[in-house]
N, C-alpha and C. Protein backbone atom coordinates (compact mmCIF):
# COMPACT_ATOMS: atom_id res chain seq x y z
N UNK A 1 101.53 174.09 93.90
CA UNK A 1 100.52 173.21 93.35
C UNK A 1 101.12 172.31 92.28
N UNK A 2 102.32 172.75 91.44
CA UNK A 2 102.71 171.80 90.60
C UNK A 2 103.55 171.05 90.98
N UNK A 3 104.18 171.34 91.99
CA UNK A 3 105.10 170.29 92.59
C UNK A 3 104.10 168.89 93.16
N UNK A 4 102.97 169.14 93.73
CA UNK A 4 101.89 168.64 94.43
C UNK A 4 101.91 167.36 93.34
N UNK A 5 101.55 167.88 92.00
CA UNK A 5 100.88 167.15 91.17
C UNK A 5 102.21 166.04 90.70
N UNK A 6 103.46 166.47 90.86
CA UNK A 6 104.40 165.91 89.71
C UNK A 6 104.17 164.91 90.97
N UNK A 7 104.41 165.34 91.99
CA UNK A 7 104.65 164.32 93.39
C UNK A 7 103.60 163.11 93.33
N UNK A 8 102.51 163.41 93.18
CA UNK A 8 101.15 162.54 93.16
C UNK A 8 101.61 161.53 91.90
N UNK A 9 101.73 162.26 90.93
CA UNK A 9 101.92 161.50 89.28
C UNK A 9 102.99 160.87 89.84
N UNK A 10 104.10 161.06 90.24
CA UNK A 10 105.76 160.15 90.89
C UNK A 10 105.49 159.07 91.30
N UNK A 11 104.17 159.31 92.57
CA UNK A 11 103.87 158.04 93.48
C UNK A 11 102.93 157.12 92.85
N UNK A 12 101.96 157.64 91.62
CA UNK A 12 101.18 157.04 91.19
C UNK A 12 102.05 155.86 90.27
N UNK A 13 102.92 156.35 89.65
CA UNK A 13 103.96 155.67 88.39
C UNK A 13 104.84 154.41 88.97
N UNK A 14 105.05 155.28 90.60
CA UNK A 14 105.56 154.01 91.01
C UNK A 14 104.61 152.67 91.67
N UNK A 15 103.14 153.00 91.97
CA UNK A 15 102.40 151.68 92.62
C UNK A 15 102.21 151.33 91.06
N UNK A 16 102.30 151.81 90.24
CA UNK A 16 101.78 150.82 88.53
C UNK A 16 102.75 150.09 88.70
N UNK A 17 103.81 150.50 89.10
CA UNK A 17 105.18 149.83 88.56
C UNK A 17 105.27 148.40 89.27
N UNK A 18 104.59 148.99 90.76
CA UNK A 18 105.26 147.83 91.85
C UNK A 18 104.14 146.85 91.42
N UNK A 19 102.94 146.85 91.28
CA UNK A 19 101.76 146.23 90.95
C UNK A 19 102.02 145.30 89.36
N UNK A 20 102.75 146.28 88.69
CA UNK A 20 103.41 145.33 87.54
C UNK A 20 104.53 144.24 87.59
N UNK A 21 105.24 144.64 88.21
CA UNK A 21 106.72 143.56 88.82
C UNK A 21 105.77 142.49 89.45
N UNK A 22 105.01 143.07 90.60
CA UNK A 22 103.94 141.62 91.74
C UNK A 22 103.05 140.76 90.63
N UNK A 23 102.47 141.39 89.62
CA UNK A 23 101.60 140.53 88.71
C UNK A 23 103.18 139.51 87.28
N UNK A 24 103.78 140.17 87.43
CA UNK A 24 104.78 139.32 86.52
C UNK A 24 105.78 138.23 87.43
N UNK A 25 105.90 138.38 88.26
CA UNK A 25 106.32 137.41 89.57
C UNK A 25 105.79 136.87 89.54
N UNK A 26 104.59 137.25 90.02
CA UNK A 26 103.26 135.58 90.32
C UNK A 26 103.09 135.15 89.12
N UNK A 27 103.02 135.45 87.62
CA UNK A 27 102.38 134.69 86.66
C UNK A 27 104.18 134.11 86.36
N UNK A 28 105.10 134.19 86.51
CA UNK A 28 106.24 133.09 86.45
C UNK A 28 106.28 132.11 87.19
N UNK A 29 105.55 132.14 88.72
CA UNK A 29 105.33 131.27 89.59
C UNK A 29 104.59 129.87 88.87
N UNK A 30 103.91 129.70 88.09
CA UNK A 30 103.17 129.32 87.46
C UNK A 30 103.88 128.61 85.75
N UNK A 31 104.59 129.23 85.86
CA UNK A 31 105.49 128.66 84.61
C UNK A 31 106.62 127.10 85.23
N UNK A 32 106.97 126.38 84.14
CA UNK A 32 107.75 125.48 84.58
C UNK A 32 109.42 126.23 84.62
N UNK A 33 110.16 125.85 85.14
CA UNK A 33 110.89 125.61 85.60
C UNK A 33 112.12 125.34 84.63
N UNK A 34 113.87 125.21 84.61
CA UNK A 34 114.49 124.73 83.67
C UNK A 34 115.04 123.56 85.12
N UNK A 35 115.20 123.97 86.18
CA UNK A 35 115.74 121.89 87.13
C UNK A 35 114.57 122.32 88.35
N UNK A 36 114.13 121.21 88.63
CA UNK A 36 113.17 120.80 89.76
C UNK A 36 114.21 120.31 91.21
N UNK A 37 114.01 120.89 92.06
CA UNK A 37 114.77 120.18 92.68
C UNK A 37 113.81 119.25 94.05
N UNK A 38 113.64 118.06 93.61
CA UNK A 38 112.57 117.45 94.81
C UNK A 38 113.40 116.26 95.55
N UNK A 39 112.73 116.57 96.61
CA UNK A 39 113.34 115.41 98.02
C UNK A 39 113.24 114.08 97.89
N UNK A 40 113.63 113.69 98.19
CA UNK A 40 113.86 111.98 98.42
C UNK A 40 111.99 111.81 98.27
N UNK A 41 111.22 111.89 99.77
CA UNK A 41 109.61 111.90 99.55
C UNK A 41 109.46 112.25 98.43
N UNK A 42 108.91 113.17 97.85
CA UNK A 42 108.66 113.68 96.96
C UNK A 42 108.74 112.89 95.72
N UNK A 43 110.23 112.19 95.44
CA UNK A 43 110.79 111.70 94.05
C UNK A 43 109.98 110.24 94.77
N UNK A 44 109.91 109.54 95.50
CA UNK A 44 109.47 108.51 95.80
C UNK A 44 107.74 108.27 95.87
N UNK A 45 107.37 109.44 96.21
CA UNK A 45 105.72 109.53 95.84
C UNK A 45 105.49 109.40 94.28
N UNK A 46 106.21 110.27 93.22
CA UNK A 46 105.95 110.34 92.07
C UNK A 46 106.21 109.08 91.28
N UNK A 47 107.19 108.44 91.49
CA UNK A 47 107.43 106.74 91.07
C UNK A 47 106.85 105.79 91.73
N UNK A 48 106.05 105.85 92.93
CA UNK A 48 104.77 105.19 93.08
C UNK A 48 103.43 105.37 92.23
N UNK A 49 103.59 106.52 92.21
CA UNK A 49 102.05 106.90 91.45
C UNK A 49 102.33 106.57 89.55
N UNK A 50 103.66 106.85 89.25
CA UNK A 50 103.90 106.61 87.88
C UNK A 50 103.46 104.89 87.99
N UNK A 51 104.41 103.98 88.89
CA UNK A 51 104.20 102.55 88.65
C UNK A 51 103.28 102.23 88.69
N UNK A 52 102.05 102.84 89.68
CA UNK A 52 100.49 102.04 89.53
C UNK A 52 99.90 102.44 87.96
N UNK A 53 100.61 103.19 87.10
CA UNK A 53 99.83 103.02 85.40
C UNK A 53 100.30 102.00 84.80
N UNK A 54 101.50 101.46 85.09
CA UNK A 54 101.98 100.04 84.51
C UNK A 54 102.42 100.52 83.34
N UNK A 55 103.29 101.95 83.40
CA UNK A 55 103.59 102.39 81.81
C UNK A 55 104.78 102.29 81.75
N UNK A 56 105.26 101.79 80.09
CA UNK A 56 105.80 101.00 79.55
C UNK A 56 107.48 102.01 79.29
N UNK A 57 108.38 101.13 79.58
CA UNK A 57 109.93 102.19 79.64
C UNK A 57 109.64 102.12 77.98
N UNK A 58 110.46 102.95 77.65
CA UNK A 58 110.67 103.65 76.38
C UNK A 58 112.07 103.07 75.97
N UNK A 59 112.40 102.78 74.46
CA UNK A 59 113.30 102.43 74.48
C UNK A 59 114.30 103.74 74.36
N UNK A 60 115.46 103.37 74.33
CA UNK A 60 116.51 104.72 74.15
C UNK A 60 117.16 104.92 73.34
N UNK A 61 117.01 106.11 72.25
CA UNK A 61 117.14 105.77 71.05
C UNK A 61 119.05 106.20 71.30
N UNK A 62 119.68 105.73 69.95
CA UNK A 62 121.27 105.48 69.74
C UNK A 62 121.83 106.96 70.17
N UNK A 63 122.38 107.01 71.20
CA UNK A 63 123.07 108.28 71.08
C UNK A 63 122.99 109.12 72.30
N UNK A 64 121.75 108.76 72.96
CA UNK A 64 121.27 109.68 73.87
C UNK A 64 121.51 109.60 74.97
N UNK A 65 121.89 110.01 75.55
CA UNK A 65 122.05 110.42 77.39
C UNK A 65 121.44 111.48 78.02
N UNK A 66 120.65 111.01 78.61
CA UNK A 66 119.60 111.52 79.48
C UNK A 66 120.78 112.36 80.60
N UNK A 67 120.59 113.76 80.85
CA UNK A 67 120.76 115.19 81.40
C UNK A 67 119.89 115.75 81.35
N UNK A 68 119.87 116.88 83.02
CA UNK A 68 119.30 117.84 83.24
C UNK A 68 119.52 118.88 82.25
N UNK A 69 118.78 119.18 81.49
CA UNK A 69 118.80 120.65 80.51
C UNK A 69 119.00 120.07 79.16
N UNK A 70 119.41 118.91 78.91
CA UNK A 70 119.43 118.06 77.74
C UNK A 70 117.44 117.71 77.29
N UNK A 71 116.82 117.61 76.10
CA UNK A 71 116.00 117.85 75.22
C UNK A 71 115.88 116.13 75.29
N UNK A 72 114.74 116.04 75.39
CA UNK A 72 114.26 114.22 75.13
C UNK A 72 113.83 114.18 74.01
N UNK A 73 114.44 113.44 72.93
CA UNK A 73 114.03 112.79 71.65
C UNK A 73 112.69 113.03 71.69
N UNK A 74 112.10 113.19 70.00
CA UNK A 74 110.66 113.15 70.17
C UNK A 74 110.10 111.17 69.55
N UNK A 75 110.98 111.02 69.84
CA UNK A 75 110.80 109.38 69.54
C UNK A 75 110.62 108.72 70.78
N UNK A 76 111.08 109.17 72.50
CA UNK A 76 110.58 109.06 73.50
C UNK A 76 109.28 109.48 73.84
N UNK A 77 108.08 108.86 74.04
CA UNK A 77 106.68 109.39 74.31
C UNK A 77 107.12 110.40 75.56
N UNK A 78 106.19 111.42 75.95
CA UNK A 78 105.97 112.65 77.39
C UNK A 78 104.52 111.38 78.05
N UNK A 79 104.34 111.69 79.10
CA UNK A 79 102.83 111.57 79.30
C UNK A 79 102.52 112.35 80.68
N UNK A 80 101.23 112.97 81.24
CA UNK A 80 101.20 113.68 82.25
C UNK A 80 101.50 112.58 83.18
N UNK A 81 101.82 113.74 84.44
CA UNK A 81 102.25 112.61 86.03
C UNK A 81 101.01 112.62 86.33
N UNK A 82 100.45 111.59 86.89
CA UNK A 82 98.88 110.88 87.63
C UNK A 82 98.91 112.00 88.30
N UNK A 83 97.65 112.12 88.57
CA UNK A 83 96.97 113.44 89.52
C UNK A 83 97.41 113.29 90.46
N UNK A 84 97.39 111.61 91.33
CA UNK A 84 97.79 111.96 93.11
C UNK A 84 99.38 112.02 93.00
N UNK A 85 100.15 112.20 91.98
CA UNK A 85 101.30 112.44 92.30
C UNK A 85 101.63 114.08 92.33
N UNK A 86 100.76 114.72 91.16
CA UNK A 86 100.43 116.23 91.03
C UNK A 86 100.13 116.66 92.24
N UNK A 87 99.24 116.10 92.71
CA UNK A 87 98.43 116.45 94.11
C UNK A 87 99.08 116.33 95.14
N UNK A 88 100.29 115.01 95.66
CA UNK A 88 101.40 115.20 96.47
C UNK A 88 102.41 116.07 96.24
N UNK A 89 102.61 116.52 95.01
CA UNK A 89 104.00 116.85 94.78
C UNK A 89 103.82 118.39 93.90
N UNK A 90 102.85 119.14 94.40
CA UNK A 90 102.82 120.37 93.68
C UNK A 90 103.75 121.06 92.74
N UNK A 91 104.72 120.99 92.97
CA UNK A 91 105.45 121.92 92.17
C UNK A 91 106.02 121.21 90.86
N UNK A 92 105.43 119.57 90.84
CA UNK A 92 105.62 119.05 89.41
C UNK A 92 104.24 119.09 88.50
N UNK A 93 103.54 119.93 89.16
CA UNK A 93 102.34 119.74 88.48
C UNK A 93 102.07 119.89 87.06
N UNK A 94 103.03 120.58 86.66
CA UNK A 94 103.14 121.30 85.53
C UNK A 94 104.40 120.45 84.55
N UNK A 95 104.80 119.60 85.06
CA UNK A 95 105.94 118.57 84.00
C UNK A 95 104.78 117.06 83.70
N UNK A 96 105.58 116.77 83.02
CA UNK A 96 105.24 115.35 82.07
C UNK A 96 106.58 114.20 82.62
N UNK A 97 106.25 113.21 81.95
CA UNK A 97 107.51 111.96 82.29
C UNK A 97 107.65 111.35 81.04
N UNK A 98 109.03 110.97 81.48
CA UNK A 98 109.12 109.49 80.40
C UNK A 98 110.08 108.70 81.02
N UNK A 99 109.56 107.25 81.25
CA UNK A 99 110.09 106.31 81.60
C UNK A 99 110.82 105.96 80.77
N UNK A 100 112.46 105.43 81.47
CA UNK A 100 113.39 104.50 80.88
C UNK A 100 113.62 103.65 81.76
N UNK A 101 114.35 102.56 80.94
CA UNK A 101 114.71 101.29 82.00
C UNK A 101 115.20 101.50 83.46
N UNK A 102 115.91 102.70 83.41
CA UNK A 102 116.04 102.90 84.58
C UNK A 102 116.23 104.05 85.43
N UNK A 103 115.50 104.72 84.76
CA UNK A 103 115.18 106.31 85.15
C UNK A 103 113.90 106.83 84.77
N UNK A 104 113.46 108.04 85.73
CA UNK A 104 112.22 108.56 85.27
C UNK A 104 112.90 110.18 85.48
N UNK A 105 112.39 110.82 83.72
CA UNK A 105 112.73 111.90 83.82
C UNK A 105 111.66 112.72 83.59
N UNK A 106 112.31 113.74 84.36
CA UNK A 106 110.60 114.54 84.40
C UNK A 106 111.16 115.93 83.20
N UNK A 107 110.12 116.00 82.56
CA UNK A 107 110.61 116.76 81.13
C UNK A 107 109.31 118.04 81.37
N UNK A 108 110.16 119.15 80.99
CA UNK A 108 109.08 120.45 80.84
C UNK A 108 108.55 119.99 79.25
N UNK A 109 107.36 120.16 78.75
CA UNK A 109 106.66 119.55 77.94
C UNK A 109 106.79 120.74 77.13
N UNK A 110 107.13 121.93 77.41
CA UNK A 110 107.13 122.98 76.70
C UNK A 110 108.29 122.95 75.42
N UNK A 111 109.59 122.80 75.95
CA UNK A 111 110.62 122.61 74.94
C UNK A 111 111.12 120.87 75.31
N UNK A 112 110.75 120.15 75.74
CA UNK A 112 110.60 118.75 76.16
C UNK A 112 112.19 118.66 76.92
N UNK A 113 112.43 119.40 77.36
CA UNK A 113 114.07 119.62 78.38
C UNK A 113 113.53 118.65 79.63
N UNK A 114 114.77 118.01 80.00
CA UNK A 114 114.58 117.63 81.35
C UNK A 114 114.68 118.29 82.37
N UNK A 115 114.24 118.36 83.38
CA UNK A 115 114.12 119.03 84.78
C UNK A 115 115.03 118.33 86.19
N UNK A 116 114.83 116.97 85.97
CA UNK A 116 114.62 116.42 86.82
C UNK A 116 114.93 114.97 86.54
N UNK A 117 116.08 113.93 87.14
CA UNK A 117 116.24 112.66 87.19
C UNK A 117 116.27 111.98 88.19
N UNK A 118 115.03 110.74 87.87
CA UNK A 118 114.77 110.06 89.22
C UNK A 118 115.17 109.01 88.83
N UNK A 119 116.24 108.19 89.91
CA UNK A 119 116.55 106.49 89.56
C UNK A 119 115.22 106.03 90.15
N UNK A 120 115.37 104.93 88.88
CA UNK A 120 114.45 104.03 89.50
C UNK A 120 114.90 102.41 89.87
């Protein structure tokens, strides 16, 4: 009978466990990202939908070079990506942009890192 029980308590410890790993998986699913990696479509839907706001490149302040994992000045504005680009392009749903003359970088808004560089 006590073996019964340690056995039951064993199997019980392990569905908490597996049920804990499956709920911390999915809620990272949901977190951004440190590089995005999107397709040609994809990067080309999102710089359509950025250009129909008519928003304004940013200038670039002295020093900076725009890299993946490199931190965007807070002297560069963030702004969210338009919904139908969210809505085409799911898995940026969760980044921001900032236009430069000739790039659009898509920045995790969290530590304002880039993800992602699109020529434009």
């Amino acid at each position: 009978m006590n073996i019964h029980i340690r056995n039951t308590a064993t199997a019980l410890a392990l569905l908490l466990a597996s049920v804990g790993s499956a709920v911390a998986a999915d809620s990272g699913a949901m977190a951004p990202n440190n590089r995005l990696n999107l397709t040609s479509t994809q990067e080309h839907s999102i710089v359509q939908s950025v250009n129909k706001q008519n928003a304004k490149a940013a200038q670039l302040p002295s020093g900076f070079k725009a890299a993946v994992g490199e931190a965007v000045p807070t002297s560069i504005p963030l702004h969210a990506l338009p919904s139908d680009a969210a809505s085409q392009v799911p898995a940026a749903k969760l980044y921001e942009y900032a236009k430069l003359q000739n790039q659009l970088l898509i920045v995790n808004p969290k530590d304002r890192k880039i993800v992602d560089i699109i020529a434009l």
